[in-house]
ModelCIF file with pLDDT and N, C-alpha, C, O atoms, coordinates in Angstrom:
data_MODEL
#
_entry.id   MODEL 
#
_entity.id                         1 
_entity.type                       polymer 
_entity.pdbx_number_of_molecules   1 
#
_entity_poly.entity_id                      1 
_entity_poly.type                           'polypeptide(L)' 
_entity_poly.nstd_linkage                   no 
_entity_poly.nstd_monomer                   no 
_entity_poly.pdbx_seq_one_letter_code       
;(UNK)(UNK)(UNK)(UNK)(UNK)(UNK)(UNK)(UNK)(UNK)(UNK)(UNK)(UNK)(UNK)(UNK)(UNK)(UNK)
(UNK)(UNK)(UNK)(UNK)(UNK)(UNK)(UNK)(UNK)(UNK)(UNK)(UNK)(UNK)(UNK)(UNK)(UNK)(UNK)
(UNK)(UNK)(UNK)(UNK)(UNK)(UNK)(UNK)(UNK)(UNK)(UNK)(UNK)(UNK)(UNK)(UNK)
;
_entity_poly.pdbx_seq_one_letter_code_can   XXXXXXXXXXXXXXXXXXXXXXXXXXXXXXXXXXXXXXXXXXXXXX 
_entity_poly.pdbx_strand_id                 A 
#
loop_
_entity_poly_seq.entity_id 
_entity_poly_seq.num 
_entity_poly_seq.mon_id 
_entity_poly_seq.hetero 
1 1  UNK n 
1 2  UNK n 
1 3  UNK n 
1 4  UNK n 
1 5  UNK n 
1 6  UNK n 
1 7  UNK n 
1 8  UNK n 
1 9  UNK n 
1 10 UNK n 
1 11 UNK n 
1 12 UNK n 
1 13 UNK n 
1 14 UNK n 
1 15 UNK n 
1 16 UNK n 
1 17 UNK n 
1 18 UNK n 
1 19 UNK n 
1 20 UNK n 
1 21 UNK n 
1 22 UNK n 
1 23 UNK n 
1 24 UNK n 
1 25 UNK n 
1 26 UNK n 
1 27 UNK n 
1 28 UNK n 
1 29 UNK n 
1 30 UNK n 
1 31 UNK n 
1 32 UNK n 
1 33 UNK n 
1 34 UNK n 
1 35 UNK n 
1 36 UNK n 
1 37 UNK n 
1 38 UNK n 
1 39 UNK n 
1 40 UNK n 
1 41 UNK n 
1 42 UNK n 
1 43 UNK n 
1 44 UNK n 
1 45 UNK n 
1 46 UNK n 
#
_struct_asym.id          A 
_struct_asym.entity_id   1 
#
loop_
_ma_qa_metric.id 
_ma_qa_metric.mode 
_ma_qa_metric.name 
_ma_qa_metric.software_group_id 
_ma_qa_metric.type 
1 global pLDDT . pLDDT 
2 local  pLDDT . pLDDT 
#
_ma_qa_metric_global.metric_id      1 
_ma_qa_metric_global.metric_value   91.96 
_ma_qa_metric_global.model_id       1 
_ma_qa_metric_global.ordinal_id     1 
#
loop_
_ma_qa_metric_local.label_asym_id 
_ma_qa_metric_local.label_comp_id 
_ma_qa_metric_local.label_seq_id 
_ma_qa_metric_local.metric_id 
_ma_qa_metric_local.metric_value 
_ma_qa_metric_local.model_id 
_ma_qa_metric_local.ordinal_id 
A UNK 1  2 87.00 1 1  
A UNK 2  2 76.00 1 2  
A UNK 3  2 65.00 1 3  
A UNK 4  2 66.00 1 4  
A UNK 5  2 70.00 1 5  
A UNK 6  2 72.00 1 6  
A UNK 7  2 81.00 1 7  
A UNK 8  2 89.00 1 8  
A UNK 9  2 92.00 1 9  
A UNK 10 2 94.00 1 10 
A UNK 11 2 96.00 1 11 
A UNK 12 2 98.00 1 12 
A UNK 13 2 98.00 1 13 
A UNK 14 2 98.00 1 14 
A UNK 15 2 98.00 1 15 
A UNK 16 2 97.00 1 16 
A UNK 17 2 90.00 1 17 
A UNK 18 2 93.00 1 18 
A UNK 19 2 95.00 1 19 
A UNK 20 2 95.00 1 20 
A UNK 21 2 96.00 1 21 
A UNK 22 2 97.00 1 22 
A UNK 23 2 98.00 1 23 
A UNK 24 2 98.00 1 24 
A UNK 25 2 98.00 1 25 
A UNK 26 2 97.00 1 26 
A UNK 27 2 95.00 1 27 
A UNK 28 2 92.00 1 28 
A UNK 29 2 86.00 1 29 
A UNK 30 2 84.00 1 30 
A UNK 31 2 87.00 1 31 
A UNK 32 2 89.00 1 32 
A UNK 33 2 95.00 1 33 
A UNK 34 2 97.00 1 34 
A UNK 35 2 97.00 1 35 
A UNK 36 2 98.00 1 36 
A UNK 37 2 98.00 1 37 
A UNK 38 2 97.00 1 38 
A UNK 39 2 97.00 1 39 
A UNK 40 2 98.00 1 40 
A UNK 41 2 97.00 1 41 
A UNK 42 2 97.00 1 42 
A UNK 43 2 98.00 1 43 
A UNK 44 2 98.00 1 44 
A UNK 45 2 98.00 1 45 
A UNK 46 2 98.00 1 46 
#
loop_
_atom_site.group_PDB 
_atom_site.id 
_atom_site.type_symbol 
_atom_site.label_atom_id 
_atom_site.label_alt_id 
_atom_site.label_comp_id 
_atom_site.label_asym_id 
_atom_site.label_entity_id 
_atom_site.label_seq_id 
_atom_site.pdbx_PDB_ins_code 
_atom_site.Cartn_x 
_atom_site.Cartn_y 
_atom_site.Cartn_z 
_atom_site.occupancy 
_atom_site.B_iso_or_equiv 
_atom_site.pdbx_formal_charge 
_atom_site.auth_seq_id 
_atom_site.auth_comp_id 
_atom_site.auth_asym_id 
_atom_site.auth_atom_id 
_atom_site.pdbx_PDB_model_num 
ATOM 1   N N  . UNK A 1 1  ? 62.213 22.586 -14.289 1.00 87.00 ? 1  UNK A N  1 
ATOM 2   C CA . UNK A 1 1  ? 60.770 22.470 -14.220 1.00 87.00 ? 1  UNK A CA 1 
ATOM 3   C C  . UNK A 1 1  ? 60.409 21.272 -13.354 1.00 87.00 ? 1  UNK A C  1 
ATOM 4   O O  . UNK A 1 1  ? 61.234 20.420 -13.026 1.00 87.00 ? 1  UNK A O  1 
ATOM 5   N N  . UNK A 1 2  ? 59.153 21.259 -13.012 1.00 76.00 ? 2  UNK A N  1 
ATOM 6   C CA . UNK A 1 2  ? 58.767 19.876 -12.344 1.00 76.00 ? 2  UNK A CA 1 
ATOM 7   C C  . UNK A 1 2  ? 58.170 20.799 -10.574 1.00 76.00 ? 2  UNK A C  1 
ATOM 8   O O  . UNK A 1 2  ? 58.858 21.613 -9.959  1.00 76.00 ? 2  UNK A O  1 
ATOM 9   N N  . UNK A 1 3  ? 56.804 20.324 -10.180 1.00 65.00 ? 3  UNK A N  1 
ATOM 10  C CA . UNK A 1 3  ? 56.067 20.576 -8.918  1.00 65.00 ? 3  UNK A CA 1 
ATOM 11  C C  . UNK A 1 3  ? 57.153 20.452 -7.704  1.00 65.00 ? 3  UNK A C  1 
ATOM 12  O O  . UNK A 1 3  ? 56.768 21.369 -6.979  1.00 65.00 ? 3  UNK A O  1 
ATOM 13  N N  . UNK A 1 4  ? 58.062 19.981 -7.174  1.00 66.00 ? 4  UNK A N  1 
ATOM 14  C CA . UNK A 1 4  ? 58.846 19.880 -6.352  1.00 66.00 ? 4  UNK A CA 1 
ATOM 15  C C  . UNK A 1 4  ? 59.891 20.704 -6.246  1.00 66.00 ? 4  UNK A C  1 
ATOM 16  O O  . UNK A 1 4  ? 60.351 21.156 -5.198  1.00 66.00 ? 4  UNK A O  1 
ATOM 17  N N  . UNK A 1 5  ? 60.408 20.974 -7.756  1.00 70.00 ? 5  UNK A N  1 
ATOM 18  C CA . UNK A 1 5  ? 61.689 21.670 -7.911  1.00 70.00 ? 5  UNK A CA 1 
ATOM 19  C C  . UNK A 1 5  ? 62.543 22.410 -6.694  1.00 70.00 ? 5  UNK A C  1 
ATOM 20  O O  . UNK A 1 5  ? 63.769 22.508 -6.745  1.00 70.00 ? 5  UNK A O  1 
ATOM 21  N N  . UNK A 1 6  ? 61.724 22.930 -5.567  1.00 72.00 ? 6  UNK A N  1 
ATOM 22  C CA . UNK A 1 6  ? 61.970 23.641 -4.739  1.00 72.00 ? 6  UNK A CA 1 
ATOM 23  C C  . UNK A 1 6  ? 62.543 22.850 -3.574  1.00 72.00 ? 6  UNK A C  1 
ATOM 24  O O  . UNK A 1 6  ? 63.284 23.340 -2.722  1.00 72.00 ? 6  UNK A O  1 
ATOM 25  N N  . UNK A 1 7  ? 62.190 21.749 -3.604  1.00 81.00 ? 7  UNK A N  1 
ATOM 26  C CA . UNK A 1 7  ? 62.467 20.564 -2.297  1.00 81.00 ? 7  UNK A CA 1 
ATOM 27  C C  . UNK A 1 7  ? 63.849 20.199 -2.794  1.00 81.00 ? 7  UNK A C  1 
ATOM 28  O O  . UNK A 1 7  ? 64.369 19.282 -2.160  1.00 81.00 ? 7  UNK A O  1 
ATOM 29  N N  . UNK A 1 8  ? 64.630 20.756 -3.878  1.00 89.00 ? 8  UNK A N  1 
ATOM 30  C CA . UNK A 1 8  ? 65.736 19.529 -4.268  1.00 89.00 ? 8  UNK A CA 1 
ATOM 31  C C  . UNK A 1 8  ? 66.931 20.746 -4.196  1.00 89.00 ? 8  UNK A C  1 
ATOM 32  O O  . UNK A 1 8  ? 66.832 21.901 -4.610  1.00 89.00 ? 8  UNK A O  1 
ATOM 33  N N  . UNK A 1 9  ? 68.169 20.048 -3.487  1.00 92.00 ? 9  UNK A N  1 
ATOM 34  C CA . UNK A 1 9  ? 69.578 20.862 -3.936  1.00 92.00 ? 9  UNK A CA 1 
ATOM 35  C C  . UNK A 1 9  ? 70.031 20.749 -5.426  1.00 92.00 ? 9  UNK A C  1 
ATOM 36  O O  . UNK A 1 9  ? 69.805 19.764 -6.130  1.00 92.00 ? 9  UNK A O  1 
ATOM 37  N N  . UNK A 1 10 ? 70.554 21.629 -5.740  1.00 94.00 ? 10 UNK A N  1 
ATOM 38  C CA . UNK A 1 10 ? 71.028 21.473 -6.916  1.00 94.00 ? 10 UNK A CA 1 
ATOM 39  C C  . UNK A 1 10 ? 72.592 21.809 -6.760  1.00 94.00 ? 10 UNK A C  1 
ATOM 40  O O  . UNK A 1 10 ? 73.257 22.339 -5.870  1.00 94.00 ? 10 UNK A O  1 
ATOM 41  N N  . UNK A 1 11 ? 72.930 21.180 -8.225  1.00 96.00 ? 11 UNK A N  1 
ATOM 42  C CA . UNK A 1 11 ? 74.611 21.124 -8.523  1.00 96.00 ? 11 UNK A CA 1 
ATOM 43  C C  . UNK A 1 11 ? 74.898 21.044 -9.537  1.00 96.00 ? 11 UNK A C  1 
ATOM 44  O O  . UNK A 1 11 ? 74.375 20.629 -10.571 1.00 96.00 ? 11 UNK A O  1 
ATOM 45  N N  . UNK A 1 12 ? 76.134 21.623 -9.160  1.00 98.00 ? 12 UNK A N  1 
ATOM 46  C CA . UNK A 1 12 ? 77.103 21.391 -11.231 1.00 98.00 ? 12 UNK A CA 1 
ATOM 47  C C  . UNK A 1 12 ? 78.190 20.606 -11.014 1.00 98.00 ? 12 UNK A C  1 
ATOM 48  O O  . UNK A 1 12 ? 78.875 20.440 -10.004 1.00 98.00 ? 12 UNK A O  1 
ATOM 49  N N  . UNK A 1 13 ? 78.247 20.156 -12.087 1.00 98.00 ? 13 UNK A N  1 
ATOM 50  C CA . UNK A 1 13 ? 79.218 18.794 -12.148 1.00 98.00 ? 13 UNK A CA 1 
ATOM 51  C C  . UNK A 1 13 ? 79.855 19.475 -13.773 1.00 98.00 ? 13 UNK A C  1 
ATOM 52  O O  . UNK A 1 13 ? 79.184 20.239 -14.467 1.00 98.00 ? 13 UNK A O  1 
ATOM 53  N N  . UNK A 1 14 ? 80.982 19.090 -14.065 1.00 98.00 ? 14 UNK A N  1 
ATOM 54  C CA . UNK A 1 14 ? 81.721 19.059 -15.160 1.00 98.00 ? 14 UNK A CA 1 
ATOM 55  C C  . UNK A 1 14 ? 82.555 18.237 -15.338 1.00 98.00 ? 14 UNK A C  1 
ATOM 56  O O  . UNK A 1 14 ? 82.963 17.492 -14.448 1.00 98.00 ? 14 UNK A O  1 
ATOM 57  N N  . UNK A 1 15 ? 82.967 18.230 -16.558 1.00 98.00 ? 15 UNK A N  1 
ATOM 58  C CA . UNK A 1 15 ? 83.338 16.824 -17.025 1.00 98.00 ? 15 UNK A CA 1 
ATOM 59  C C  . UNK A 1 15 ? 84.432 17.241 -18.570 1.00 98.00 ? 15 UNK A C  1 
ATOM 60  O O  . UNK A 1 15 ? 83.962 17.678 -19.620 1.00 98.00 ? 15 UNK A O  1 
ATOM 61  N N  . UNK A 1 16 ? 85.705 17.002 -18.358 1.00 97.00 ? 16 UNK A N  1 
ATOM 62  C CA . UNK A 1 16 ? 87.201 17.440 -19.177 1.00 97.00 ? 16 UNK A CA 1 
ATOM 63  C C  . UNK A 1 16 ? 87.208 16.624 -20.078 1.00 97.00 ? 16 UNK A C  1 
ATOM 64  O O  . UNK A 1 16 ? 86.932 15.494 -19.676 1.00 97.00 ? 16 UNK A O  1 
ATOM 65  N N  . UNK A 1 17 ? 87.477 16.727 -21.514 1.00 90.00 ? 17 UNK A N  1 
ATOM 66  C CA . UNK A 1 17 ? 88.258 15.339 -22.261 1.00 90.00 ? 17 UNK A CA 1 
ATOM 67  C C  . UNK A 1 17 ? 89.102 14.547 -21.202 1.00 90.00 ? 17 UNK A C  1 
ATOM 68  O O  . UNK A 1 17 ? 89.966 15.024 -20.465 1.00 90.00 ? 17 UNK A O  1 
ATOM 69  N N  . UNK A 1 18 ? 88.622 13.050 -21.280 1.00 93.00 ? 18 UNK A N  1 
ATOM 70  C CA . UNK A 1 18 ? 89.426 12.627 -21.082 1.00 93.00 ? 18 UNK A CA 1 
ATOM 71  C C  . UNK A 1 18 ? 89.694 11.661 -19.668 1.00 93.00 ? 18 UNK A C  1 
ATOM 72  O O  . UNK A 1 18 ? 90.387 10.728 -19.263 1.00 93.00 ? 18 UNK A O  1 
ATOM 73  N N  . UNK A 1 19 ? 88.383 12.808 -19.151 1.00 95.00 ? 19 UNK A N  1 
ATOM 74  C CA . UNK A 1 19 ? 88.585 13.119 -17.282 1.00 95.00 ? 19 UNK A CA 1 
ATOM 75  C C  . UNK A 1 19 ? 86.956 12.992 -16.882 1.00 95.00 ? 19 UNK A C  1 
ATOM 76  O O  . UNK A 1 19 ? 86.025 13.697 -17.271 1.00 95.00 ? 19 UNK A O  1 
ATOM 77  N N  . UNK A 1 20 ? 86.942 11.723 -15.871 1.00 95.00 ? 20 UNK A N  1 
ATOM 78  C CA . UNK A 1 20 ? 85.568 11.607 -14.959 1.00 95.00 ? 20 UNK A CA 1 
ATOM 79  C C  . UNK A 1 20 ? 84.881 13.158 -14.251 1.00 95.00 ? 20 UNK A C  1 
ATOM 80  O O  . UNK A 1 20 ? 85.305 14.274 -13.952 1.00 95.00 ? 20 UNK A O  1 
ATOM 81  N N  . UNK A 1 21 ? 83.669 12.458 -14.220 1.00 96.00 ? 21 UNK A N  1 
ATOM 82  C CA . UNK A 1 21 ? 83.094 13.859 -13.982 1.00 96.00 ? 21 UNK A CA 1 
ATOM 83  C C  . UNK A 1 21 ? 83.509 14.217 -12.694 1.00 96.00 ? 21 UNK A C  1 
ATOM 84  O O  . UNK A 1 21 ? 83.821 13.529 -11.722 1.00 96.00 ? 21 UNK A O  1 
ATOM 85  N N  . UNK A 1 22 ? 83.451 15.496 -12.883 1.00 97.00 ? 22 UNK A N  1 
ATOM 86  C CA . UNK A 1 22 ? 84.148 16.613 -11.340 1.00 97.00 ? 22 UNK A CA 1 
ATOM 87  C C  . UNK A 1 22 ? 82.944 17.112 -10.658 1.00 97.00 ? 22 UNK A C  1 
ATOM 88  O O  . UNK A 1 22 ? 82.117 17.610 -11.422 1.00 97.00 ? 22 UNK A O  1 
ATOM 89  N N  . UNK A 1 23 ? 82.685 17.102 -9.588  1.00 98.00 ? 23 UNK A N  1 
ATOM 90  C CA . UNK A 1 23 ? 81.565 18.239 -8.446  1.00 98.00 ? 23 UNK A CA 1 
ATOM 91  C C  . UNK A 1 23 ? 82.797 19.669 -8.744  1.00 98.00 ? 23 UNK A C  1 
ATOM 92  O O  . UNK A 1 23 ? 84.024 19.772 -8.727  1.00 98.00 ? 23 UNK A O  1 
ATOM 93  N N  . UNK A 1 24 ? 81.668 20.564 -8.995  1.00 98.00 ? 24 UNK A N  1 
ATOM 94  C CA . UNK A 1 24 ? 82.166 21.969 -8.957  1.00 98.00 ? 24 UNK A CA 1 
ATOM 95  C C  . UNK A 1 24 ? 81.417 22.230 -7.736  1.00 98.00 ? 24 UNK A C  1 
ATOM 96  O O  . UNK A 1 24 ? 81.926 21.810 -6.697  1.00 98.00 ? 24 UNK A O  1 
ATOM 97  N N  . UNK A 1 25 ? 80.390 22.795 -7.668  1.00 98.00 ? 25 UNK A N  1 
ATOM 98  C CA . UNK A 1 25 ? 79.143 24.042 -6.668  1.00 98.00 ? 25 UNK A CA 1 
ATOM 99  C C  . UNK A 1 25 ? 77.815 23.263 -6.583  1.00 98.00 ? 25 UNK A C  1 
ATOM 100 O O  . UNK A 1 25 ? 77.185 22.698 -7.478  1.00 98.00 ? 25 UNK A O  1 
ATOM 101 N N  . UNK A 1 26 ? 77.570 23.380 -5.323  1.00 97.00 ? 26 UNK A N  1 
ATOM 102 C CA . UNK A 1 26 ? 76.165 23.013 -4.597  1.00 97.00 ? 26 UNK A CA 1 
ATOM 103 C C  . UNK A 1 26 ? 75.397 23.732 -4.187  1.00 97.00 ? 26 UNK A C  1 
ATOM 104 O O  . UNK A 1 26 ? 76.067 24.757 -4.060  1.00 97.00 ? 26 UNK A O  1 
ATOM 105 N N  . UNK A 1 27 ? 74.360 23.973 -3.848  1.00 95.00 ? 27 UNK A N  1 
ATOM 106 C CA . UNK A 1 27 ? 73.358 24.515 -3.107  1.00 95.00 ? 27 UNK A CA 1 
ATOM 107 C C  . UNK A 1 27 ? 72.105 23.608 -2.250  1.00 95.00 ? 27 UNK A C  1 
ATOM 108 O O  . UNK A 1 27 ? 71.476 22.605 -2.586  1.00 95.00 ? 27 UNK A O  1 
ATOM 109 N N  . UNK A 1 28 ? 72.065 24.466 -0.986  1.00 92.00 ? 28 UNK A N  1 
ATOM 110 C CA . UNK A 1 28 ? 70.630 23.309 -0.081  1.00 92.00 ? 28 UNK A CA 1 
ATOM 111 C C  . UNK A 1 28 ? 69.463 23.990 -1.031  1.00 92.00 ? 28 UNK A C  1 
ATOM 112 O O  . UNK A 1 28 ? 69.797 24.877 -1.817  1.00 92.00 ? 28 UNK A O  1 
ATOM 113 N N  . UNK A 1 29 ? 68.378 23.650 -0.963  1.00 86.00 ? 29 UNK A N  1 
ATOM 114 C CA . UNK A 1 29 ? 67.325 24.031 -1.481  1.00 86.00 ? 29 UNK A CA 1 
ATOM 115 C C  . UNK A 1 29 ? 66.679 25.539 -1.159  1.00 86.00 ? 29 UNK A C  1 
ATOM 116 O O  . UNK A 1 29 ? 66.107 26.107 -2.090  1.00 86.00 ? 29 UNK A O  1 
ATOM 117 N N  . UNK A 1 30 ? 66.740 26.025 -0.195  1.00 84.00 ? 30 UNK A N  1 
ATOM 118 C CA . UNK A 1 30 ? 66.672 27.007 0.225   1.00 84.00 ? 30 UNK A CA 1 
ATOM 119 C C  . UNK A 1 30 ? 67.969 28.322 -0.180  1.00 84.00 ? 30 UNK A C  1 
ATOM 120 O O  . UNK A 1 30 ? 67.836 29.546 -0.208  1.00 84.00 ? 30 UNK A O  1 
ATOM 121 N N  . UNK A 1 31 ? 68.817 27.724 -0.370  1.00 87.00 ? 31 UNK A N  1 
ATOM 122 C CA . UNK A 1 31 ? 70.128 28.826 -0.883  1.00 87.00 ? 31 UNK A CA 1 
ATOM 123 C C  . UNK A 1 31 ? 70.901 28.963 0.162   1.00 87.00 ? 31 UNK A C  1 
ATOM 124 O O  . UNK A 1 31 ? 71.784 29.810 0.021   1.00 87.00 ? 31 UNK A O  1 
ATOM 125 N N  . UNK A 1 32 ? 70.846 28.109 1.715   1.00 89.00 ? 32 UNK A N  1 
ATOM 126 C CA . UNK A 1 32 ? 71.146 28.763 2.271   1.00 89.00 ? 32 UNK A CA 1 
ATOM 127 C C  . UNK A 1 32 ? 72.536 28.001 3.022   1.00 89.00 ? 32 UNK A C  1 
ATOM 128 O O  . UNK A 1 32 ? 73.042 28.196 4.127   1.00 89.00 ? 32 UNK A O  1 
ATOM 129 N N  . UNK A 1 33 ? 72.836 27.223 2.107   1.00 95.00 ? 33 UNK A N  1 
ATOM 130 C CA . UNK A 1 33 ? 74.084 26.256 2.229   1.00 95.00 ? 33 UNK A CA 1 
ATOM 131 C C  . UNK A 1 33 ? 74.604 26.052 1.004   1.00 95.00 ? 33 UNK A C  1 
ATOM 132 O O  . UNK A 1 33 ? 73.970 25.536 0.085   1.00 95.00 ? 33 UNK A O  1 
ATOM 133 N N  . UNK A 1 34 ? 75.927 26.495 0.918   1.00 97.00 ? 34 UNK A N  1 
ATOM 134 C CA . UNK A 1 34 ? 76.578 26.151 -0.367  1.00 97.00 ? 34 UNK A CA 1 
ATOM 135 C C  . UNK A 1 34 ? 77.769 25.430 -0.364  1.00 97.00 ? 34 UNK A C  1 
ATOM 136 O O  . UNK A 1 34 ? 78.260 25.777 0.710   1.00 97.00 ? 34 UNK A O  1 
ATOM 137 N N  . UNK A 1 35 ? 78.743 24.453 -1.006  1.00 97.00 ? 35 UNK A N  1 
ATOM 138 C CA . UNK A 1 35 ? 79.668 23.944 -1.262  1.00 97.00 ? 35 UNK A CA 1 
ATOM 139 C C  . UNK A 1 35 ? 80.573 24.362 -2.703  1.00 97.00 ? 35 UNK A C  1 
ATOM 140 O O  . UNK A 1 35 ? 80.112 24.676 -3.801  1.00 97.00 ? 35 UNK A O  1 
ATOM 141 N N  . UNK A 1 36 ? 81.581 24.282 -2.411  1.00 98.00 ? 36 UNK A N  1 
ATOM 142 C CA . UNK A 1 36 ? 82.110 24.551 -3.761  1.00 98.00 ? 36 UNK A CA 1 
ATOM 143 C C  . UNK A 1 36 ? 83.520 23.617 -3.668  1.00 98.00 ? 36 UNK A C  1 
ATOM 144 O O  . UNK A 1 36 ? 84.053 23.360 -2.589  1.00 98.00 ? 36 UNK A O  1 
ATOM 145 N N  . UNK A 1 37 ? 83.942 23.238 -4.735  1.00 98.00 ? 37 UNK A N  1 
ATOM 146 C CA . UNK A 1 37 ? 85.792 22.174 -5.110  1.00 98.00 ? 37 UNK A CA 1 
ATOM 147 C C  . UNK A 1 37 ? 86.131 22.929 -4.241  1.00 98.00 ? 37 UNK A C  1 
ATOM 148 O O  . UNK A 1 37 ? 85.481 23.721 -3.557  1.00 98.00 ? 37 UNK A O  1 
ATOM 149 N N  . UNK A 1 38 ? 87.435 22.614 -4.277  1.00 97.00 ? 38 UNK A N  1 
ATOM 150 C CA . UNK A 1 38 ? 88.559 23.588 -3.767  1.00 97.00 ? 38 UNK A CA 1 
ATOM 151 C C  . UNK A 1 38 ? 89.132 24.182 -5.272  1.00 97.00 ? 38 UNK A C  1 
ATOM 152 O O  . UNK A 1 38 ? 89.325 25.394 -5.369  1.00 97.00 ? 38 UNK A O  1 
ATOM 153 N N  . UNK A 1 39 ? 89.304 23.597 -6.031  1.00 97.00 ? 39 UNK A N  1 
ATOM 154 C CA . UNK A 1 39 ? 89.796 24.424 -7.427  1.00 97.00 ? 39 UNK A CA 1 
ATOM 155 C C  . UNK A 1 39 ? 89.243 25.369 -8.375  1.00 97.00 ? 39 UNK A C  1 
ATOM 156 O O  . UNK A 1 39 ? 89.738 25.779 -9.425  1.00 97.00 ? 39 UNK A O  1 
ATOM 157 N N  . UNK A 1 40 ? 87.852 25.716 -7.691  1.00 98.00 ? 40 UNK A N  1 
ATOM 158 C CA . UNK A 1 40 ? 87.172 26.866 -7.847  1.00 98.00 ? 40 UNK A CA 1 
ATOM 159 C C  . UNK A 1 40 ? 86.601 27.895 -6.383  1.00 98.00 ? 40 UNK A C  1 
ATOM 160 O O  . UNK A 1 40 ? 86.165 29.024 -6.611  1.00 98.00 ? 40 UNK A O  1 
ATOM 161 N N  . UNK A 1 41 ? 86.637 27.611 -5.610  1.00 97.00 ? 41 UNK A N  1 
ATOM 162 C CA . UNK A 1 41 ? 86.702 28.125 -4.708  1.00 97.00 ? 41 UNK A CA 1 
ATOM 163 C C  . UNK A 1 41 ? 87.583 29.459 -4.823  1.00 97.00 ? 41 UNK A C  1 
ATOM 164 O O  . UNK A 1 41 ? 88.807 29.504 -4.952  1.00 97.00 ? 41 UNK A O  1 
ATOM 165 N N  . UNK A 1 42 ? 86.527 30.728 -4.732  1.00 97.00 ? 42 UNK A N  1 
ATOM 166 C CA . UNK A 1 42 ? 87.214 32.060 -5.020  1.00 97.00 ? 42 UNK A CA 1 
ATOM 167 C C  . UNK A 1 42 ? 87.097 32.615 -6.166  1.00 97.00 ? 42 UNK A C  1 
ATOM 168 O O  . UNK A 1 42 ? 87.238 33.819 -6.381  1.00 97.00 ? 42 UNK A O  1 
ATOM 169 N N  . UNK A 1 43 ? 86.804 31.680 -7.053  1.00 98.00 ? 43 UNK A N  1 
ATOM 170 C CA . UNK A 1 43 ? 86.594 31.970 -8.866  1.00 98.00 ? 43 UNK A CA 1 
ATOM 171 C C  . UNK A 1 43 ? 84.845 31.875 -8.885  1.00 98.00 ? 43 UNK A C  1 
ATOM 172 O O  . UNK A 1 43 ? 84.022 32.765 -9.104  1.00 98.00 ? 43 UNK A O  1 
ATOM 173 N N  . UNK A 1 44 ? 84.675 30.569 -8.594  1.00 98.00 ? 44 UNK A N  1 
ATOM 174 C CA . UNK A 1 44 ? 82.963 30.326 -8.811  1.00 98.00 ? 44 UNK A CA 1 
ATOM 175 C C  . UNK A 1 44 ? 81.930 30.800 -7.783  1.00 98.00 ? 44 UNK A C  1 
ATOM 176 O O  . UNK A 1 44 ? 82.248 30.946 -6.603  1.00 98.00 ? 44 UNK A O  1 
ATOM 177 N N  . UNK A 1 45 ? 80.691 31.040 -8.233  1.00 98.00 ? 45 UNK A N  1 
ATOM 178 C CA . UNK A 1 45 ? 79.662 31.180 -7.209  1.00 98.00 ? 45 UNK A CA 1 
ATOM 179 C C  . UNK A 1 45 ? 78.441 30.617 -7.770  1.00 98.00 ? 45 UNK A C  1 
ATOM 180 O O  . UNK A 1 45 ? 78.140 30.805 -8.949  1.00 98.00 ? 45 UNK A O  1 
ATOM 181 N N  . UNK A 1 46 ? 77.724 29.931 -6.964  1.00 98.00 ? 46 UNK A N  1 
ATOM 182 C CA . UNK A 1 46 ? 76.655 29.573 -7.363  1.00 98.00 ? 46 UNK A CA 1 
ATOM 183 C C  . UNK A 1 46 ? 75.352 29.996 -6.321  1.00 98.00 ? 46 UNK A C  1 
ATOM 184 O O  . UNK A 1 46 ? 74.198 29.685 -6.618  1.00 98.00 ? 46 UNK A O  1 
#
């Protein structure tokens, strides 16, 4: 939620017992650029 929402990339981050948080998957604001780990890469989509 929030008036801007649309101006901002979003991402997932996760985080293991034990273990600092990880970048999984990105997106530009538009959808039209994505990033992903390499250790999901092929498994995940965002």
């Amino acid at each position: 939620s929030g008036r801007t929402f649309i101006s901002y990339a979003l991402g997932w981050f996760r985080q293991a017992p034990g273990k600092g948080r990880e970048f999984v998957a990105g997106i530009s604001w538009n959808g039209g650029v994505t990033y992903y780990a390499d250790s999901v890469k092929g498994r995940f989509t965002i």
